[in-house]
Protein backbone atom coordinates (compact mmCIF):
# COMPACT_ATOMS: atom_id res chain seq x y z
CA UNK A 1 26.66 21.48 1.22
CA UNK A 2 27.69 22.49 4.71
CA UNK A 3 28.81 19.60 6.71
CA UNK A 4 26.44 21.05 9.47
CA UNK A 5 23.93 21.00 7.72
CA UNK A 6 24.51 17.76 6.27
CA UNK A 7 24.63 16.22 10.03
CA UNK A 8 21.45 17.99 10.70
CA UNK A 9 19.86 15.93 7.82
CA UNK A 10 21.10 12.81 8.69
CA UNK A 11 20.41 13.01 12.36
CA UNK A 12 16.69 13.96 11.13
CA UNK A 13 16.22 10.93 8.85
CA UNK A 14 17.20 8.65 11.62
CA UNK A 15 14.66 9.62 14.48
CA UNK A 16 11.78 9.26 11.99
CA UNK A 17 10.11 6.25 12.10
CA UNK A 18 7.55 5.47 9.31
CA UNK A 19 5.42 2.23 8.78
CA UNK A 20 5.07 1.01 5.17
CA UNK A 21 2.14 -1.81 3.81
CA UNK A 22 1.26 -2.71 0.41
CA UNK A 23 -1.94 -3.67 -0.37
CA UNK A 24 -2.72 -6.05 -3.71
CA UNK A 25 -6.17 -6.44 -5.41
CA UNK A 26 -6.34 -8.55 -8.35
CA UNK A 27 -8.60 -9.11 -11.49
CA UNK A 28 -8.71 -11.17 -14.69
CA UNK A 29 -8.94 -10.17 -18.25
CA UNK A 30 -12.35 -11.37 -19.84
CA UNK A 31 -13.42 -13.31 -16.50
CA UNK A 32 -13.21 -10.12 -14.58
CA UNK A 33 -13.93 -7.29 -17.61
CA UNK A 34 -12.77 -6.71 -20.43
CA UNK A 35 -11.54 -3.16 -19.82
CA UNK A 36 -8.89 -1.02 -17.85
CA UNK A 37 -12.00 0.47 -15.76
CA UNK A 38 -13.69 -2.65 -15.46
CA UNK A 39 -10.29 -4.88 -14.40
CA UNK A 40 -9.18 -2.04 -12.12
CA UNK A 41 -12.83 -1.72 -9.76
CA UNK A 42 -12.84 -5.24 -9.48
CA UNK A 43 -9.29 -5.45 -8.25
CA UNK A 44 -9.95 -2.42 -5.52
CA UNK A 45 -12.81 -4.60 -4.35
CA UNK A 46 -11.11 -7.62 -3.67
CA UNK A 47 -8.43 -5.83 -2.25
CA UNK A 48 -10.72 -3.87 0.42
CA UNK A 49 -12.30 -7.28 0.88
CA UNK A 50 -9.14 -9.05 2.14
CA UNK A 51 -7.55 -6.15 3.82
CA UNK A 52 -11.38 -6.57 5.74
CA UNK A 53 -11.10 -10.03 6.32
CA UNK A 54 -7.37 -9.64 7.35
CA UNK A 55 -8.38 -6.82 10.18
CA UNK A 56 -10.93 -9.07 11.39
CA UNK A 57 -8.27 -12.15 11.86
CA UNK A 58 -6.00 -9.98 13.90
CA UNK A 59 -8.88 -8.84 15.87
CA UNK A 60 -9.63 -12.60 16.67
């Protein structure tokens, strides 16, 4: 590859500036469901859940 090109790339990764978060819902086999649909809807739910009570906290 052409080194000026090469710079050009570079120098264009470096001024952007993205923000990353993870988010984590969780569910347990048999006390949660007992299948992949099941386990998977309850985990989304708890995870809207805390990321709702965490927005509220840093509202406080």
């Amino acid at each position: 590859m052409n080194d000026t090109i090469k710079n050009e790339l570079n120098n264009y990764g470096e001024s952007i500036k993205q923000e990353v978060t993870l988010s984590i819902g969780y569910s347990i086999y048999l006390q949660d469901g007992q299948n992949n649909s099941d386990l998977l809807s309850i985990a989304d739910k708890i995870m809207y859940k805390v990321k709702s009570i965490m927005k509220e906290v840093s509202l406080s």
